[in-house]
Protein backbone atom coordinates (compact mmCIF):
# COMPACT_ATOMS: atom_id res chain seq x y z
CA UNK A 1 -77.02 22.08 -52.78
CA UNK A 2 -73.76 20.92 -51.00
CA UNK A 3 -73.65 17.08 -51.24
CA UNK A 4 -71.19 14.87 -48.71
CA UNK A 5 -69.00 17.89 -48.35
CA UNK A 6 -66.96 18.51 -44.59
CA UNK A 7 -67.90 22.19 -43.55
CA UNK A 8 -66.03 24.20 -40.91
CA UNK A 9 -67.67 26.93 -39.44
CA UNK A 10 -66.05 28.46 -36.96
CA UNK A 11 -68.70 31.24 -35.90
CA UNK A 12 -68.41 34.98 -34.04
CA UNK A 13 -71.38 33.87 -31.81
CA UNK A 14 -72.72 30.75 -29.97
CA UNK A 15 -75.21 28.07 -31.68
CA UNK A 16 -77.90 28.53 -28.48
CA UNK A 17 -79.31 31.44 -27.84
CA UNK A 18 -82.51 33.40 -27.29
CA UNK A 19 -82.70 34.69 -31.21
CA UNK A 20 -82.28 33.47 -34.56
CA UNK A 21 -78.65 33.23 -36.19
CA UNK A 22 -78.76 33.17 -40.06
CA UNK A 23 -74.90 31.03 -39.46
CA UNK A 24 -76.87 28.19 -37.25
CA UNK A 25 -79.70 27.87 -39.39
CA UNK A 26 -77.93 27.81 -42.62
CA UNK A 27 -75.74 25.15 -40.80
CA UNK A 28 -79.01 23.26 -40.21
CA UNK A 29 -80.30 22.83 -43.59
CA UNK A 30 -76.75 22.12 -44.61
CA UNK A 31 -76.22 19.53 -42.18
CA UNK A 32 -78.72 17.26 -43.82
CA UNK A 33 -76.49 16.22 -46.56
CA UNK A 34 -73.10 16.82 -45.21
CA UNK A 35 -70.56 17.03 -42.37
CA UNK A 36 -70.43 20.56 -40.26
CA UNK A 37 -68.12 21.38 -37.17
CA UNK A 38 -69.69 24.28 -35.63
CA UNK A 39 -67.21 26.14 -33.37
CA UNK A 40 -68.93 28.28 -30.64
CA UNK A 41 -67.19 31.43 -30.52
CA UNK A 42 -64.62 31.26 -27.30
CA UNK A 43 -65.85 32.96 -23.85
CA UNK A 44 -62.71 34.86 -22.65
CA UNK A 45 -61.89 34.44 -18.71
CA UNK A 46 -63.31 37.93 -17.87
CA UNK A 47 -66.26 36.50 -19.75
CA UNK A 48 -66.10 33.71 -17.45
CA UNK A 49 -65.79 35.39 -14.22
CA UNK A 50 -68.25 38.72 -15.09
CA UNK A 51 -70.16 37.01 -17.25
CA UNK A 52 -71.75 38.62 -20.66
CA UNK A 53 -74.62 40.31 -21.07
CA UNK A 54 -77.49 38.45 -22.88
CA UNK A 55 -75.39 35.08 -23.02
CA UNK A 56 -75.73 32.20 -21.06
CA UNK A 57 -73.41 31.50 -18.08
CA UNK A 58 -70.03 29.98 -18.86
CA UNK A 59 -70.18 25.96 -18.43
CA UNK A 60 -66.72 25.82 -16.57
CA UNK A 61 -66.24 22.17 -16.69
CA UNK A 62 -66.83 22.24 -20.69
CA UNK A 63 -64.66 25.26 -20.94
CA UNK A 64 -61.82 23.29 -18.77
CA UNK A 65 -62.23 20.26 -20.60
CA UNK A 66 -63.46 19.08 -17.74
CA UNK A 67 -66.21 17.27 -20.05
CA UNK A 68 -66.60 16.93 -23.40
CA UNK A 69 -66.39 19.77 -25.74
CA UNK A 70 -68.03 18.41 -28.05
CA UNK A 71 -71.30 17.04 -28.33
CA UNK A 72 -73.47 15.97 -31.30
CA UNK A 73 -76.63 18.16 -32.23
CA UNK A 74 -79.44 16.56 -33.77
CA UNK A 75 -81.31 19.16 -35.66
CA UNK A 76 -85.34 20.09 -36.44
CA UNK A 77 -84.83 19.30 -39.85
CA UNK A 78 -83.26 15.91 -39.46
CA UNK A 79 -79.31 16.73 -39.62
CA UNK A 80 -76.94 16.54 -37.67
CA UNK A 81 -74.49 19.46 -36.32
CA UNK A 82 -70.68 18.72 -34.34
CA UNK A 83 -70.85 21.40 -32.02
CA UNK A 84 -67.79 22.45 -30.56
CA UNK A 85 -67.60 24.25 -27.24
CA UNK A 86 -63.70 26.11 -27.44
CA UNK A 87 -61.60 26.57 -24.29
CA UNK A 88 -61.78 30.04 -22.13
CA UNK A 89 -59.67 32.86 -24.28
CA UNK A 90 -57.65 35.80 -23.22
CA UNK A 91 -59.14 39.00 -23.74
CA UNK A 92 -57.64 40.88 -25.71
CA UNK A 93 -60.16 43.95 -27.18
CA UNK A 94 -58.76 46.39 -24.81
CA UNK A 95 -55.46 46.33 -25.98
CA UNK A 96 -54.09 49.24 -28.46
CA UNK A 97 -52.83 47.78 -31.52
CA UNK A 98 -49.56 46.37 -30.91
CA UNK A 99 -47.02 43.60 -29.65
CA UNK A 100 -49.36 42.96 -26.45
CA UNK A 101 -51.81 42.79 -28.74
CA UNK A 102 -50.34 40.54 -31.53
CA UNK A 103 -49.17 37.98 -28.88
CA UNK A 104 -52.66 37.30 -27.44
CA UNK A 105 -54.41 37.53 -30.59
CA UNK A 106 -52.03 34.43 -31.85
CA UNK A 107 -51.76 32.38 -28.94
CA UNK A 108 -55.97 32.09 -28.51
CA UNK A 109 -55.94 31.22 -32.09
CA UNK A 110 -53.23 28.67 -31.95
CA UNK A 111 -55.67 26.99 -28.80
CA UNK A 112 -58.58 27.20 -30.97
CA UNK A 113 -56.42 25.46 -33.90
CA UNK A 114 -54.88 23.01 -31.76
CA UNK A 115 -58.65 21.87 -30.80
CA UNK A 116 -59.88 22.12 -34.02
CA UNK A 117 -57.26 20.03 -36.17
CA UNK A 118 -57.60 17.63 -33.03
CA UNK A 119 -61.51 17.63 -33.11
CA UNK A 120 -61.47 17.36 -37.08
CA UNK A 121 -58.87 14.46 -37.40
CA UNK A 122 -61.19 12.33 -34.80
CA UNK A 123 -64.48 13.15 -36.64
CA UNK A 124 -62.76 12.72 -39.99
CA UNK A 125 -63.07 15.77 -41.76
CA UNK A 126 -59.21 16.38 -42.86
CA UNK A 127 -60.34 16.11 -46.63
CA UNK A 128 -62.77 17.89 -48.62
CA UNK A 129 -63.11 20.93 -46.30
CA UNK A 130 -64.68 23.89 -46.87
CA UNK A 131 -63.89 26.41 -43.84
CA UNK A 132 -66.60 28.71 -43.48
CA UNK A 133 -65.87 32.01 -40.73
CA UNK A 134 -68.29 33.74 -39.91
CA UNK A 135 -68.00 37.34 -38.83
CA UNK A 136 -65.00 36.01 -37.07
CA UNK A 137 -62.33 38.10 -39.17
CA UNK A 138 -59.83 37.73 -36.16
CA UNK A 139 -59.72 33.75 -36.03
CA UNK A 140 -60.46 34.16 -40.31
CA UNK A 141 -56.87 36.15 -40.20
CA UNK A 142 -55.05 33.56 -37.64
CA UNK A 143 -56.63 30.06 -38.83
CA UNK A 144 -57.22 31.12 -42.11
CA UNK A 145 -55.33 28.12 -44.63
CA UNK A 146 -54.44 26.05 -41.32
CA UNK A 147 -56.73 23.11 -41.90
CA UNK A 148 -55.85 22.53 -45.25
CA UNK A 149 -58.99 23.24 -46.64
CA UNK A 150 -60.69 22.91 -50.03
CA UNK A 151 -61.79 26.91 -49.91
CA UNK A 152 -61.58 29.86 -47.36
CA UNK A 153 -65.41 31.55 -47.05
CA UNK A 154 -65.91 35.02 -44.86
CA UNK A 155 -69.47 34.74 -43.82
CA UNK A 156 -70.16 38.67 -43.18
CA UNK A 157 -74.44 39.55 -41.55
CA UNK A 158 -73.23 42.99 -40.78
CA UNK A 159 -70.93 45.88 -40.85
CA UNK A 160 -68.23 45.50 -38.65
CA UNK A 161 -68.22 49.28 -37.58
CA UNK A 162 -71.91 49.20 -36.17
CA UNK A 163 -70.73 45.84 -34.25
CA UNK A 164 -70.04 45.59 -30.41
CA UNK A 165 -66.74 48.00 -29.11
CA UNK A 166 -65.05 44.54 -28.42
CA UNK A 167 -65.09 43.96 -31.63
CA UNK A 168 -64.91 47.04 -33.68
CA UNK A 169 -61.90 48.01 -32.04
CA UNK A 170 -59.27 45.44 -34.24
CA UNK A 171 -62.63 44.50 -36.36
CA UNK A 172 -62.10 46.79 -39.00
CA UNK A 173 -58.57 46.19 -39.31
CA UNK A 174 -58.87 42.64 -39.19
CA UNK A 175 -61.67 42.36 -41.73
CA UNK A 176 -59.78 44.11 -43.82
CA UNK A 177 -56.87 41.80 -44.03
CA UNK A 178 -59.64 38.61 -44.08
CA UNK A 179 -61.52 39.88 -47.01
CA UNK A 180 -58.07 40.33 -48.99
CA UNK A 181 -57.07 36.33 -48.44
CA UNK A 182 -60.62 35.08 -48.09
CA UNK A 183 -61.52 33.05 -51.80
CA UNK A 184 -65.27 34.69 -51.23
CA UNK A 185 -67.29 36.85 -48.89
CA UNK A 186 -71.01 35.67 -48.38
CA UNK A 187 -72.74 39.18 -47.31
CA UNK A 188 -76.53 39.54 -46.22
CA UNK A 189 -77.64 42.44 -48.62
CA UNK A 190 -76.96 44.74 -51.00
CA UNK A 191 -75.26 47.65 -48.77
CA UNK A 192 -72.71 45.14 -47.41
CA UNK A 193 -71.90 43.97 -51.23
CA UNK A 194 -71.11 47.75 -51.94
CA UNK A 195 -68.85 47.73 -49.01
CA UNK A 196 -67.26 44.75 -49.12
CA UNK A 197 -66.93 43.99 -52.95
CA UNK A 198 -63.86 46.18 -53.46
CA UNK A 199 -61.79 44.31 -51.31
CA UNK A 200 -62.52 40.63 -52.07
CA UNK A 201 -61.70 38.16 -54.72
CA UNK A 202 -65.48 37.31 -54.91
CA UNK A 203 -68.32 38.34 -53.30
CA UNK A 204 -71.91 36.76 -53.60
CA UNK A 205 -75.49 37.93 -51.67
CA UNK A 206 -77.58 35.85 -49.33
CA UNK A 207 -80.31 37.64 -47.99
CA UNK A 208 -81.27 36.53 -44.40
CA UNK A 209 -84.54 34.25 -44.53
CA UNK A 210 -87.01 33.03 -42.00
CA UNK A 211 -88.87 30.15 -40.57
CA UNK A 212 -91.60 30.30 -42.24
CA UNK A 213 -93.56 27.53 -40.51
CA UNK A 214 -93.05 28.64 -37.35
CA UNK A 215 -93.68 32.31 -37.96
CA UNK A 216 -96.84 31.58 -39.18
CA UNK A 217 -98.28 30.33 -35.91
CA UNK A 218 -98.44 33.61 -34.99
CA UNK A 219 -100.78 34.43 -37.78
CA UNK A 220 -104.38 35.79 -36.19
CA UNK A 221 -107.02 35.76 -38.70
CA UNK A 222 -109.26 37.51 -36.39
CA UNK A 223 -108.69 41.02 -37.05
CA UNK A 224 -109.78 43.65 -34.56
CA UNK A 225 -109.19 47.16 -36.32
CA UNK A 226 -109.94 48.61 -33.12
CA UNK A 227 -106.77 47.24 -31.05
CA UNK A 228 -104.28 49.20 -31.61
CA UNK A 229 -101.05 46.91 -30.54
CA UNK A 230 -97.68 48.04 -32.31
CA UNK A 231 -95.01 45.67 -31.97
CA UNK A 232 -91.61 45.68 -31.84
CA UNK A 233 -89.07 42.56 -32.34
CA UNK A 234 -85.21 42.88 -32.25
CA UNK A 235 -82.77 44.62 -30.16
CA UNK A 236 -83.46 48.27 -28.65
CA UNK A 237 -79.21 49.49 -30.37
CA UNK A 238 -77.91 51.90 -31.91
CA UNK A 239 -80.30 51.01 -34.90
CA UNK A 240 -83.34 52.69 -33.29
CA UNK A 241 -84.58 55.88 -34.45
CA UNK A 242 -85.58 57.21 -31.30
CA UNK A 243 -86.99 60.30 -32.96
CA UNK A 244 -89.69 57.84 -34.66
CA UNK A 245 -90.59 56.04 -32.14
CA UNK A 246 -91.39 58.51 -29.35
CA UNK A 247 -93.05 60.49 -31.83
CA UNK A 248 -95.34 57.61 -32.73
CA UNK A 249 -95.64 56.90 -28.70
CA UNK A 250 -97.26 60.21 -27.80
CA UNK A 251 -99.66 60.80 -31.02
CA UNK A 252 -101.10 57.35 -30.33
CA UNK A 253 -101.35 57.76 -26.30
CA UNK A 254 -104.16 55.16 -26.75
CA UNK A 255 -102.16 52.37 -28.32
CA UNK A 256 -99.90 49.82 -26.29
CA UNK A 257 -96.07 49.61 -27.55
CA UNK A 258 -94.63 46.29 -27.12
CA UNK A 259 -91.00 45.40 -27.43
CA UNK A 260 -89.69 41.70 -27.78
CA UNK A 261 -85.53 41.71 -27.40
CA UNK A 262 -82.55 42.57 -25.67
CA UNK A 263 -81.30 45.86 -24.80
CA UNK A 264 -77.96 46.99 -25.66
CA UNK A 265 -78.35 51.02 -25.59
CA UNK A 266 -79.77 51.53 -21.82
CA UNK A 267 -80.12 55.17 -22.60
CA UNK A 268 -82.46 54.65 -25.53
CA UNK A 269 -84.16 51.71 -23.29
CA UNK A 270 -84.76 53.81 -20.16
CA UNK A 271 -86.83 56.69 -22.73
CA UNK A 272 -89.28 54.85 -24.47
CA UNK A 273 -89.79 52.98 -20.61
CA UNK A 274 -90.85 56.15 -19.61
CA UNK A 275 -93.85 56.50 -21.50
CA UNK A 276 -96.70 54.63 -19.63
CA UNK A 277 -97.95 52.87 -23.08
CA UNK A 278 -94.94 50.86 -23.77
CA UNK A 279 -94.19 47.67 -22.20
CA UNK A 280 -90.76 45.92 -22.60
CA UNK A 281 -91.53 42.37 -22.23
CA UNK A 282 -87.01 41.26 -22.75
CA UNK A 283 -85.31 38.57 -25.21
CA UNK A 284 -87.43 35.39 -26.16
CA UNK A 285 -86.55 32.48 -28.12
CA UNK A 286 -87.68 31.76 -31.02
CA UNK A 287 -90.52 29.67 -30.50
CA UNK A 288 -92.18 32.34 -28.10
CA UNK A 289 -92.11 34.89 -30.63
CA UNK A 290 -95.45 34.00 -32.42
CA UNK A 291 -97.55 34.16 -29.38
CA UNK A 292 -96.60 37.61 -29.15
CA UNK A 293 -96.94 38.91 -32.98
CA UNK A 294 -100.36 37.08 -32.91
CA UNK A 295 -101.19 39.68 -30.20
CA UNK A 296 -99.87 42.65 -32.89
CA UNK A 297 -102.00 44.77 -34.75
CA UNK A 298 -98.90 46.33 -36.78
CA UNK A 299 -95.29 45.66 -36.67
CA UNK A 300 -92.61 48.67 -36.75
CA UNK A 301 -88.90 48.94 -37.74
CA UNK A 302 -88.31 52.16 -37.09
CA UNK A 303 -83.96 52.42 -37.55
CA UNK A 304 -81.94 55.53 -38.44
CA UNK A 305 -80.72 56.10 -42.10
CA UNK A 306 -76.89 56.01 -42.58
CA UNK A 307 -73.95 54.28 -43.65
CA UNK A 308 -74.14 51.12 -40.72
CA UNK A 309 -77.99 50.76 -41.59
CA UNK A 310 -77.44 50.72 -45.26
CA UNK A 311 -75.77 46.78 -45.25
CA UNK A 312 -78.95 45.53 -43.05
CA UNK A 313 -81.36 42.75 -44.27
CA UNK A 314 -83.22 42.35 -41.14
CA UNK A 315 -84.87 38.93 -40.67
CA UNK A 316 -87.45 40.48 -38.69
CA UNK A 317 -89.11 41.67 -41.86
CA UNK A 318 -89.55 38.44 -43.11
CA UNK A 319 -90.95 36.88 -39.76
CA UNK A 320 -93.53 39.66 -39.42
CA UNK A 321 -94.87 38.35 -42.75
CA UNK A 322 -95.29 35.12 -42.44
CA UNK A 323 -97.36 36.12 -39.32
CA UNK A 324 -99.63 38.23 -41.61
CA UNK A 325 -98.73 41.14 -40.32
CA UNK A 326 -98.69 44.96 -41.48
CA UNK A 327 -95.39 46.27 -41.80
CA UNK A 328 -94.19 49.70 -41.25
CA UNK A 329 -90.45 50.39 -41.59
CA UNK A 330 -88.33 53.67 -41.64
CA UNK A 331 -86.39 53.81 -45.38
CA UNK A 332 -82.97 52.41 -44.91
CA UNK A 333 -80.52 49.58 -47.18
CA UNK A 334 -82.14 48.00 -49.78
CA UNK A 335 -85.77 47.52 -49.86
CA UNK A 336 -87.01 46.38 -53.02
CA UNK A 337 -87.71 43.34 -52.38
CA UNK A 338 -90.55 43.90 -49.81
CA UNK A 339 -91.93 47.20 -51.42
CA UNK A 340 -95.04 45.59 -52.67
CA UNK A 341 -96.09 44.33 -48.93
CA UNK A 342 -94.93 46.89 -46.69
CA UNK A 343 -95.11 50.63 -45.96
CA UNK A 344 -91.72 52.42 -46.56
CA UNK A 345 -91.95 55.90 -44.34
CA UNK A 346 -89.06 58.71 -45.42
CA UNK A 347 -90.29 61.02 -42.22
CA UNK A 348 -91.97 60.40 -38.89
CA UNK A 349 -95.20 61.85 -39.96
CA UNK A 350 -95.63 59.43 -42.90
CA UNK A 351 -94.60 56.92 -40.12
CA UNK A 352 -97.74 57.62 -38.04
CA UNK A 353 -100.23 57.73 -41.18
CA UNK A 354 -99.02 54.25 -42.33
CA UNK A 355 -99.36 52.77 -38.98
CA UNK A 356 -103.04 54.26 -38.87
CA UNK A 357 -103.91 53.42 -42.07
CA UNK A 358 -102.42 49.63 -42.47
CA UNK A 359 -104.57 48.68 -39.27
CA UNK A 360 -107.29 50.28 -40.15
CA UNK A 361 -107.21 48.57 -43.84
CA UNK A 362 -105.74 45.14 -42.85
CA UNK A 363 -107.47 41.83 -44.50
CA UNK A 364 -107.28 38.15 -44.45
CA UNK A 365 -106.31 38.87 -48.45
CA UNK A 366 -103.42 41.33 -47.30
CA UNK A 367 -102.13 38.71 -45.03
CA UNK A 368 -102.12 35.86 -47.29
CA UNK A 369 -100.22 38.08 -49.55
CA UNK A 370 -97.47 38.61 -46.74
CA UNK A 371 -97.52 35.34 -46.11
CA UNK A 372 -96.77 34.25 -49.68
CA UNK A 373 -94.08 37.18 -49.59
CA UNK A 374 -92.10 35.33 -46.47
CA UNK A 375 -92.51 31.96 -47.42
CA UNK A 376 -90.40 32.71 -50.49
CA UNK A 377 -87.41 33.73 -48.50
CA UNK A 378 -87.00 30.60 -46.60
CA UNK A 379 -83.38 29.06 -45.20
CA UNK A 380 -83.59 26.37 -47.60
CA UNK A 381 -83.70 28.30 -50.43
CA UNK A 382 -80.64 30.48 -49.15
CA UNK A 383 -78.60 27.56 -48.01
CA UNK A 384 -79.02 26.33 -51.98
CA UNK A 385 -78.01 30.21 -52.76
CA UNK A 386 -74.93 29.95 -50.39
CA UNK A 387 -74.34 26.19 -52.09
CA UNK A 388 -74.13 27.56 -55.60
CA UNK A 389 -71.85 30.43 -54.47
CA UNK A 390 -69.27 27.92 -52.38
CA UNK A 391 -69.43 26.01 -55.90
CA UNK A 392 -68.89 28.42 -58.08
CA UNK A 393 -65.84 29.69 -56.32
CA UNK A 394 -64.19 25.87 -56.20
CA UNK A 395 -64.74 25.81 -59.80
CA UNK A 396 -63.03 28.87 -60.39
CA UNK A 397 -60.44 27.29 -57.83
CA UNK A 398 -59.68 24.57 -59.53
CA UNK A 399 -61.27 24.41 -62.88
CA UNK A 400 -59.70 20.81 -63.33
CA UNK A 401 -61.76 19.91 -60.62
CA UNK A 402 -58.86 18.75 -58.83
């Protein structure tokens, strides 16, 4: 693991929020043994006077400077996290490739540099630095090699095309140029190590994780194989196989569909709302989540096969085990590691047998075998796998060691 190390992360979302960040928790069990900086990733003023869906209202005073910006975090775990709140930016995701859009793009990363060389000379963290970005190819491009650091890491969790039109706009383009200057690229699973390897000096898996502990409270050893409850957790996207999921609605008119998460495709939202057995019960933090798989009979990822589904490791996998839960998933990425504990459908009919057939089977020994399956895959053990990778690279670096 990392020892007494300074770590930059400068991050393409915030640390709060209503659901679980592999960057903030790998920050947390990092932040035990050494110095992080995490950088929120900048509201822009439209941000600040429309606000954003799913995010929590701008705090104008900390965006003016106003107050502080930055404020100490003390984790769960016992560490402690620098959290950096950056000032408003100018939008700039509409703009057509360009001078306009050049301009903008540099002069809201020279504010965010000017902060963080400010923040990082006060909290001394000039030496030693590793500067971790995290799906933040933009600010990787602009800030990249600006703070004098140790090594340059590109944290990437997903594919850049599937991302948010803001981003995918200049995202591709951007990540492009970050992956050629970045020393490594951290990616989340196997897909996104085809995709990415080609274009990086190193690149290095780690697999999204979960919190075990807290997953497990939602664990209900009662089993009724006559409630029929199939749960959803995540965000109703682009993801969804719609197909799937309203097929498995009306063949099990009996059964209640629940989904736990935001909504980003309102389309997709409004059809399953339609049916009178599904109940959409929004985003919940983290720590509400078990209370609602404890009320699950089966849990269902049900996305679309392709090209953006192929570099997913979804964390959600991992949290319905250490609930004890069945799992039912459409066949999409890599797999392998869960094929022993979970039902792998390749059509819409197999889809509806599993989900019949895993309640109707489920046991307390099934469940402790999930449960064994997710508490394997825990943040610790991936911060140690991000650790080794960050380590490797320096020593490839500078194989003097200076």
């Amino acid at each position: 693991m990392l020892n007494n190390r300074n770590i930059l992360c400068i991050a393409g979302n915030e640390w709060h929020g209503n659901y679980i960040k592999p960057v903030v928790e790998l920050m947390k069990v990092l932040s035990v043994t050494n110095k992080i900086l995490f950088v929120d990733n900048a509201y822009t003023y439209k941000d600040a006077l429309f606000g954003v869906n799913n995010k929590a209202p701008v705090d104008f005073k900390q965006a003016f400077g106003l107050k502080p910006r930055l404020k100490e975090i003390h984790t769960d775990n016992g560490g402690i996290v620098y959290w950096l709140t950056p000032p408003l930016a100018f939008p700039v995701s509409f703009l057509s490739k360009g001078f306009a859009y050049d301009v903008m793009i540099k002069y809201n990363a020279w504010l965010l540099r000017k902060l963080v060389k400010k923040t990082l000379q006060k909290l001394d963290m000039n030496h030693d630095l590793i500067n971790f970005t995290s799906f933040n190819p933009a600010m990787g491009v602009m800030n990249g090699r600006k703070f004098g650091e140790r090594s340059l890491i590109y944290h990437c969790y997903d594919e850049i095309k599937g991302a948010n039109t803001w981003l995918r706009k200049h995202g591709e383009r951007m990540e492009e140029a970050f992956l050629a200057i970045a020393d490594a690229t951290i990616v989340s699973s196997k897909g996104l190590y085809e995709s990415k390897k080609p274009y990086t000096k190193r690149c290095f898996i780690v697999k999204n994780a979960v919190k075990a502990e807290l997953f497990k409270q939602g664990l209900n050893e009662a089993i009724n194989k006559d409630k029929q409850v199939i749960g959803f957790v995540g965000t109703i996207d682009y993801r969804m196989n719609y197909d799937i999921v309203t097929y498995l609605i009306e063949k099990l008119p009996k059964a209640e569909f629940v989904f736990v998460g935001r909504t980003l495709n309102e389309e997709g939202a409004k059809l399953l709302k339609s049916y009178p057995n599904v109940t959409f019960v929004g985003p919940k933090n983290p720590e509400e989540l078990p209370s609602y798989l404890k009320n699950f009979s089966v849990a269902i990822i049900p996305y679309v096969n392709d090209k953006l589904t192929s570099g997913i490791y979804p964390m959600k996998i991992n949290e319905y085990l250490a609930a004890g839960l069945p799992v039912i998933s459409a066949r999409f990425g890599d797999m392998t590691d869960f094929e022993v504990v979970i039902q792998l459908a390749d059509n819409k009919e197999d889809f509806l047998q599993y989900v019949i057939s895993e309640i109707s089977s489920n046991s307390p020994e099934k469940q402790q075998a999930r449960i064994k399956v997710a508490e394997g895959n825990t943040w610790v053990k991936r911060a140690e796998e991000l650790s080794a990778a960050i380590e490797q690279t320096e020593r490839e670096l500078y194989p003097t060691g200076k």
